[in-house]
Protein backbone atom coordinates (compact mmCIF):
# COMPACT_ATOMS: atom_id res chain seq x y z
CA UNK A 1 109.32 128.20 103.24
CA UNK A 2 107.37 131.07 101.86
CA UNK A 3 110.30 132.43 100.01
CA UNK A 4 110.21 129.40 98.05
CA UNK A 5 106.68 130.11 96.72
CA UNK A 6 105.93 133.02 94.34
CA UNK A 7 102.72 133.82 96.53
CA UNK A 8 101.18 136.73 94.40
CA UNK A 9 101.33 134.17 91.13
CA UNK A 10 99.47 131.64 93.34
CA UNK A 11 96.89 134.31 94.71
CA UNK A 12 97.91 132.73 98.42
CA UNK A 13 98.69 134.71 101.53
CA UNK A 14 101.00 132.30 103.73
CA UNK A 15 100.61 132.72 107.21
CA UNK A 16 103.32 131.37 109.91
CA UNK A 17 102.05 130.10 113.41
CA UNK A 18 104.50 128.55 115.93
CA UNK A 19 103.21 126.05 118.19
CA UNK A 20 103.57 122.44 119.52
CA UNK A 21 101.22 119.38 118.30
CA UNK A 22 101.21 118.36 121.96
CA UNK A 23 99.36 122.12 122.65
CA UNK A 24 95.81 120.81 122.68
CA UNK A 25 94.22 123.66 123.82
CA UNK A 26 96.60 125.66 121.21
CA UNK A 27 95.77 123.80 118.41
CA UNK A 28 91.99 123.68 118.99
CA UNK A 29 92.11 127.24 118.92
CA UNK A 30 93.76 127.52 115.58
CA UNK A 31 91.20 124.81 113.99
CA UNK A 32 88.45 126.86 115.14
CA UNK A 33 89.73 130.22 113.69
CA UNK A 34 91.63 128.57 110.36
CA UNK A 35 88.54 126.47 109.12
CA UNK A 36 91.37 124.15 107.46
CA UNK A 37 90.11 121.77 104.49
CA UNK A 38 93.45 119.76 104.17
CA UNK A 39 96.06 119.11 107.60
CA UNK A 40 99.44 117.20 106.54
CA UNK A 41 100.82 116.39 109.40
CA UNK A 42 104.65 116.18 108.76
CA UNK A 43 105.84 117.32 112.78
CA UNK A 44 107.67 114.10 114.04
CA UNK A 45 110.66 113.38 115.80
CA UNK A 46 112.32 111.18 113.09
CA UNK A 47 116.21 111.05 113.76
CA UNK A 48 116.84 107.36 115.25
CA UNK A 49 119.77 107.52 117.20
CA UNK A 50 118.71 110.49 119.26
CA UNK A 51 114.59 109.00 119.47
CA UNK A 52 116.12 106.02 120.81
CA UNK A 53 117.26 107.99 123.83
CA UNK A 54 114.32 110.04 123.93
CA UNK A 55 111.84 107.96 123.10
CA UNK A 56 109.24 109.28 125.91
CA UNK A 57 109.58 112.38 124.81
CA UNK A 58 109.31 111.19 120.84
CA UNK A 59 105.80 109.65 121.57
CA UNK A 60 104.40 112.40 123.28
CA UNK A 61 105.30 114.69 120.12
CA UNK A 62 104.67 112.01 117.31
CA UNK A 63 101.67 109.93 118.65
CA UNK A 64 99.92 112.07 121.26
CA UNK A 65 100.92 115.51 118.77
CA UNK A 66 99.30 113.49 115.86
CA UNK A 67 95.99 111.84 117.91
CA UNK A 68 95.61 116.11 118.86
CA UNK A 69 95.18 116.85 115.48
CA UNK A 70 93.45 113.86 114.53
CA UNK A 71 91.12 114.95 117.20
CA UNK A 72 90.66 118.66 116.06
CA UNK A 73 90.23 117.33 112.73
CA UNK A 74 87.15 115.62 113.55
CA UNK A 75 85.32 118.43 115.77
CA UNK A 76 86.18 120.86 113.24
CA UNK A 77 85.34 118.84 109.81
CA UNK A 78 88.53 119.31 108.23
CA UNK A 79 88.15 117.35 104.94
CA UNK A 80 91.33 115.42 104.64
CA UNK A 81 93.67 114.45 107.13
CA UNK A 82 96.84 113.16 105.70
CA UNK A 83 99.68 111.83 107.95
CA UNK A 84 103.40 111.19 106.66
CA UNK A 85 104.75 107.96 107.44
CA UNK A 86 107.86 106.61 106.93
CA UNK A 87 109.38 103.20 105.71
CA UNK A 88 110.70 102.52 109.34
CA UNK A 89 107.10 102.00 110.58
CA UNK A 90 107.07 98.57 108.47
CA UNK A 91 108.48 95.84 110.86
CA UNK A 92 109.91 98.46 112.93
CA UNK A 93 112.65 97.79 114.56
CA UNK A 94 113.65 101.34 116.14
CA UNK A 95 111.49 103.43 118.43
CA UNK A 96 110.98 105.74 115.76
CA UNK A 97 109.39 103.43 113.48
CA UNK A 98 106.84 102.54 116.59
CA UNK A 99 106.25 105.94 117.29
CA UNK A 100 104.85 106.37 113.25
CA UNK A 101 103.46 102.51 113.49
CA UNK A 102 100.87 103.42 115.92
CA UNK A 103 100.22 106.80 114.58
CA UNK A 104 99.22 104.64 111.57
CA UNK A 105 96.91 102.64 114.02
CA UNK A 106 95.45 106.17 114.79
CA UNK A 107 93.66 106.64 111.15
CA UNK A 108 92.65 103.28 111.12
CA UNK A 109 90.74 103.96 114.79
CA UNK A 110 89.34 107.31 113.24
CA UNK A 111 88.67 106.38 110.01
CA UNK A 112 84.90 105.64 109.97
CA UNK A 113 83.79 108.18 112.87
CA UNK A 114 83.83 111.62 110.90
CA UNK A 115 83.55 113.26 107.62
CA UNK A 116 87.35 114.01 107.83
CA UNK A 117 89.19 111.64 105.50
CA UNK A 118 91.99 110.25 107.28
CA UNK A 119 94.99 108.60 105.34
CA UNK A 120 98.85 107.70 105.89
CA UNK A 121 101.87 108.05 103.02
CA UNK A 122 105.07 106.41 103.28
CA UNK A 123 108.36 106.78 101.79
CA UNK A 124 111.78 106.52 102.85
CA UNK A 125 114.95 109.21 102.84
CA UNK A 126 114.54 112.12 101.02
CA UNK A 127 117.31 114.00 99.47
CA UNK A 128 118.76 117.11 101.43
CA UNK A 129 116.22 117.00 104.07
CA UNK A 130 117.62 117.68 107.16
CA UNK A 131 119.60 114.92 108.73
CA UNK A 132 119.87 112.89 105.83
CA UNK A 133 123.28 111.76 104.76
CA UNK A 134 124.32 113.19 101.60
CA UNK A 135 124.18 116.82 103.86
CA UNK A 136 126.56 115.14 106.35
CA UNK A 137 128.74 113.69 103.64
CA UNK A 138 128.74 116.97 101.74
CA UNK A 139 129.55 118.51 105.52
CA UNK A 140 132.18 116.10 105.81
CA UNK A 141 134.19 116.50 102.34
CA UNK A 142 133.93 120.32 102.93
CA UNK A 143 136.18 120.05 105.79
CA UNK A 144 138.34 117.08 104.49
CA UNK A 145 136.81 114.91 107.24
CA UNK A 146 136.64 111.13 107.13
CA UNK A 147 132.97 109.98 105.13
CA UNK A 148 131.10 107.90 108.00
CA UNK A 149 128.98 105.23 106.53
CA UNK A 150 127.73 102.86 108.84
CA UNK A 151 128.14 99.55 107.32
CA UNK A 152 129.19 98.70 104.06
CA UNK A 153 126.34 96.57 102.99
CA UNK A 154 123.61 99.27 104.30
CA UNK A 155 121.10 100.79 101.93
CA UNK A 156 118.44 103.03 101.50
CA UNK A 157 115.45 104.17 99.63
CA UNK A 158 115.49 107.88 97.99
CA UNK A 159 113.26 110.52 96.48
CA UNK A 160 113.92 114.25 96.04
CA UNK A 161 111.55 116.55 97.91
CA UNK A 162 109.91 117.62 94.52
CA UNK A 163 108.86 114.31 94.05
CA UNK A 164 107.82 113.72 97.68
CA UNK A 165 105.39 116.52 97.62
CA UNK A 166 104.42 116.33 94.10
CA UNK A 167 103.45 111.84 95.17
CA UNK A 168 102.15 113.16 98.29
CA UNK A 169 99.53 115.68 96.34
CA UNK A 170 98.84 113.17 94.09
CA UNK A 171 97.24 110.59 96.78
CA UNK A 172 95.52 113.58 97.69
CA UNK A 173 93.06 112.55 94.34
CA UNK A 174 92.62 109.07 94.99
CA UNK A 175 92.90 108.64 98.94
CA UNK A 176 90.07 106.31 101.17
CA UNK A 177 89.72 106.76 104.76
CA UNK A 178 91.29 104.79 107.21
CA UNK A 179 94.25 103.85 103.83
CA UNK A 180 98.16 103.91 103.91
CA UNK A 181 99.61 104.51 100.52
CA UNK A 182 103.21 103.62 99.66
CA UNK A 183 105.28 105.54 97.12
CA UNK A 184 107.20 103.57 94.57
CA UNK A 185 110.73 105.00 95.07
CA UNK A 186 112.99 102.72 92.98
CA UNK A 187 115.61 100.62 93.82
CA UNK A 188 117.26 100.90 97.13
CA UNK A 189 121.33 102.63 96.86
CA UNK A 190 124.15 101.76 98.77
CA UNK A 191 124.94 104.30 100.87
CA UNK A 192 128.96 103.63 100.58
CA UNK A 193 128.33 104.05 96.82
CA UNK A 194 126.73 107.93 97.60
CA UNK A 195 129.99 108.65 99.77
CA UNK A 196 131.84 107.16 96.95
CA UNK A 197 130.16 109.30 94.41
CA UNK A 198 129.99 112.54 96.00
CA UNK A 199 133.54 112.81 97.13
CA UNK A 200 134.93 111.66 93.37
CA UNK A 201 132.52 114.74 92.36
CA UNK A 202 134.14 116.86 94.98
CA UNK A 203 137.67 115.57 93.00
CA UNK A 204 138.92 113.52 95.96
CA UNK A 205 141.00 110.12 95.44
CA UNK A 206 139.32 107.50 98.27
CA UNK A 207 140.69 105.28 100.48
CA UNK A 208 139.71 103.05 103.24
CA UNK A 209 142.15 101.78 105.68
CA UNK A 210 144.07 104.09 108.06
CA UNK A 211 147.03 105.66 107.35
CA UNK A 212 149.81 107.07 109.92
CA UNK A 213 151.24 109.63 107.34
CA UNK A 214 149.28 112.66 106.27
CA UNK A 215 147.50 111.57 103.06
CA UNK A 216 146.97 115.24 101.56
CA UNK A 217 143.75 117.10 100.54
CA UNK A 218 143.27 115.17 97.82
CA UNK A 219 142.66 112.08 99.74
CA UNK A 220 139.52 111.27 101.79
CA UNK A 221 139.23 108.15 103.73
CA UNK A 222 135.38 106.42 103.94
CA UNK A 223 135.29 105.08 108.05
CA UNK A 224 133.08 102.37 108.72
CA UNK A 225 131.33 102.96 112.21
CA UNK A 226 128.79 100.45 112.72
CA UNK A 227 125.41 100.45 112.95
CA UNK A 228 123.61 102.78 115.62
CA UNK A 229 120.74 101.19 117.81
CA UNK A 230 117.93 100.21 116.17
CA UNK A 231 119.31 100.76 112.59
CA UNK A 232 118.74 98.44 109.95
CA UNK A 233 120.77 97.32 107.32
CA UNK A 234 118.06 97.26 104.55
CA UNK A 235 114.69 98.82 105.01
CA UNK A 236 111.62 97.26 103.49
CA UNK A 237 108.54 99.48 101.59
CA UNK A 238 105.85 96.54 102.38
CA UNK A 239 105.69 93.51 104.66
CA UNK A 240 102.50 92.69 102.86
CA UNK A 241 100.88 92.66 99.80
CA UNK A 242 100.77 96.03 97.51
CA UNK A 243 97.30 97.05 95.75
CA UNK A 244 97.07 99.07 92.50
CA UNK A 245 96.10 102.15 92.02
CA UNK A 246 94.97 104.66 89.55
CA UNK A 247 98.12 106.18 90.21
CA UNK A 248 101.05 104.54 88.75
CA UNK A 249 103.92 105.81 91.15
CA UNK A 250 101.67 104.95 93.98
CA UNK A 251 100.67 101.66 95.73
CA UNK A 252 97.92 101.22 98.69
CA UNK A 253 99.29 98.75 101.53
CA UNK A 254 97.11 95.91 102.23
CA UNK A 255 97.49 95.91 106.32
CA UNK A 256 94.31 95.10 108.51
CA UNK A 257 96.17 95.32 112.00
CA UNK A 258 94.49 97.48 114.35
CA UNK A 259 94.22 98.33 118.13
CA UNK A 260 92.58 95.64 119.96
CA UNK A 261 91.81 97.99 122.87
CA UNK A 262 92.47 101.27 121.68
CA UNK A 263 90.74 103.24 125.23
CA UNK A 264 93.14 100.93 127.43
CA UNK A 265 95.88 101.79 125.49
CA UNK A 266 95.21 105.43 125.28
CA UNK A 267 94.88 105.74 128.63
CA UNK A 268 97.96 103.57 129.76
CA UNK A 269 100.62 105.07 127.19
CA UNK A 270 99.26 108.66 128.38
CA UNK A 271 99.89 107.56 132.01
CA UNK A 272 102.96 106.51 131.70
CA UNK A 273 103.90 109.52 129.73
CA UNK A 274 102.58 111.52 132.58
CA UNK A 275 104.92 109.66 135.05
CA UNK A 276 107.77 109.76 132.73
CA UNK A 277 108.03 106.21 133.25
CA UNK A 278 109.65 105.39 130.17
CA UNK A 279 110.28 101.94 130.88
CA UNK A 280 106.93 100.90 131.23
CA UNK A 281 106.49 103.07 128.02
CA UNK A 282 108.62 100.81 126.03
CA UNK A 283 107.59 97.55 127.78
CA UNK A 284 104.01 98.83 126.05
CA UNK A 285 104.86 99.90 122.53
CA UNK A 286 106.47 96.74 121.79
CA UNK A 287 103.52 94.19 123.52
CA UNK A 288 101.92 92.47 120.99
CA UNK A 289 98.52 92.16 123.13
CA UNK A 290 97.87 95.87 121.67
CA UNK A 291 97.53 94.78 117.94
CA UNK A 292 95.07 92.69 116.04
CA UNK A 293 95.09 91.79 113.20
C-alpha cells in the first residue's frame, strides 16, 4: 500500500498495524491510542464459493468484526464511520451477501446513538482486485489454460479501483447517518465477452467445444462450468427506489428495513457462533422474523 503513495508530497506518515476485527480488546486499544476521525471498514470475507462453506466463520469476521468497530467508534467519537458494501447484499442470495446485509442493519441500529456518522457504500466487482476474474482469466491465458466462465448469460457490474476510492471519498462530503449510498457503475458486461476480449488481446483464436487433437498455442478454448452455490446470474444495484444526490455518480438507497429485535438477535447469532453451531446460524440469517420493515 504505502509504496503506492508518495508520503513526503502528502505530509502523511503511514503506519501498518496487523490485527483481526474480531480482536475486541485489540482494537479498543488502537482506538484509544489512534484518536481516528474517519474508519472505512473494507475487512470482509467476500469470495462466495469459499463463504458458502465457511459461512460461521465469515460472520464472525464480517458482522461481529464490523459491530467491534462500530462499537469502538462510538466510545471513542470517531467522526465518520463508513462501511463497504457490496451489490450482493441486495436480495442476497449467497451467504456473503447476508453477512454484508446485516452489517448494513448495523448502521441503521447505530445511527442515531453517537456523534460518529455511520454510513454504508455499495458497488459491485472491481477491476484487478483480488479474486476478481479478469486476474484469473489473465492467469489462465498465461498458461494456455481453458477461460472458465460460469454461464454464458452471467454478468457483472465494474469499476476500476481509482474510481472506487475516488466515489467512495466523494460520499465522504455528502453522507447522513444511518444512509447506504449506491455508486452508479454503468451497464452491467458479460463476463464471456471479457474472456472473449482479453484472450483476442493476448492474440489467441477462441473456440468453444472440445477438441481430441491438440489445438496449438494459438488456440484457447472458453469452458462453461456452471454456476457455483449461491451465484447469480445477474446482480441488481437497487431493489428499491434510488434518491438523488448532490453527487451525480452517486445515488442514496431508499431502504427502511431494520432489526426488529436487534438484543435477541445479537445475543442468539453470538451464541451460536460460540457453539459453532452453524446450522442454527444459517437457520437465523435467513428468518425473516429478524427484519422489519
Amino acid at each position: 500500500l504505502a509504496k503506492n503513495f508518495n508520503t513526503k508530497k502528502l505530509n502523511t506518515k503511514i503506519i501498518f498495524k496487523l490485527a483481526s476485527i474480531t480482536n475486541n480488546n485489540y482494537l479498543n486499544h488502537l482506538f484509544k491510542h489512534n484518536k481516528f476521525d474517519y474508519v472505512y471498514n473494507v475487512a470482509a470475507y467476500k469470495h462466495v464459493t469459499i463463504v458458502e462453506d465457511n459461512f460461521l466463520e465469515t460472520f464472525e469476521n464480517n458482522f461481529f468484526g464490523f459491530y467491534n468497530i462500530v462499537i469502538n467508534s462510538i466510545k471513542f467519537k470517531v467522526k465518520k464511520t463508513i462501511l463497504i458494501s457490496t451489490d450482493k447484499a441486495i436480495e442476497p442470495t449467497n451467504y456473503m451477501g447476508i453477512s454484508k446485509k446485516y452489517c448494513e442493519l448495523l448502521i441503521k441500529q447505530f445511527a442515531k446513538k453517537s456523534i460518529t456518522v455511520f454510513y454504508a457504500v455499495r458497488f459491485g466487482n472491481v477491476y484487478e482486485s483480488s479474486g476478481s476474474v479478469i486476474p484469473l482469466f489473465k492467469e489462465q491465458i498465461l498458461n494456455n489454460d481453458n477461460l472458465t466462465v460460469t454461464h454464458k448469460e452471467v454478468t457483472r457490474y465494474f469499476m476500476s479501483i481509482k474510481e472506487a476510492v475516488n466515489l467512495i471519498l466523494e460520499t465522504q462530503e455528502i453522507a447522513e447517518t444511518g444512509k447506504i449510498y449506491l455508486f452508479d457503475m454503468g451497464k452491467p458486461v458479460k463476463i464471456v465477452e471479457i474472456a472473449k476480449k482479453l484472450a483476442m488481446l493476448s492474440g489467441k483464436k477462441i473456440y468453444f467445444k472440445k477438441y481430441k487433437k491438440n489445438n496449438g498455442s494459438d488456440f484457447i478454448r472458453i469452458k462453461f462450468i456452471g454456476l457455483s452455490r449461491g451465484e447469480k446470474i445477474h446482480e441488481k444495484l437497487s431493489s428499491t427506489k434510488l434518491l438523488k444526490t448532490k453527487k451525480d455518480l452517486i445515488m442514496q438507497v431508499d431502504e427502511n428495513s431494520r432489526f426488529r429485535n436487534f438484543e435477541n438477535f445479537l445475543l442468539t447469532a453470538k451464541r451460536f457462533v460460540d457453539q459453532n453451531d452453524i446450522k442454527k446460524l444459517k437457520k437465523l440469517v435467513k428468518t425473516k422474523n429478524v427484519l422489519d420493515k
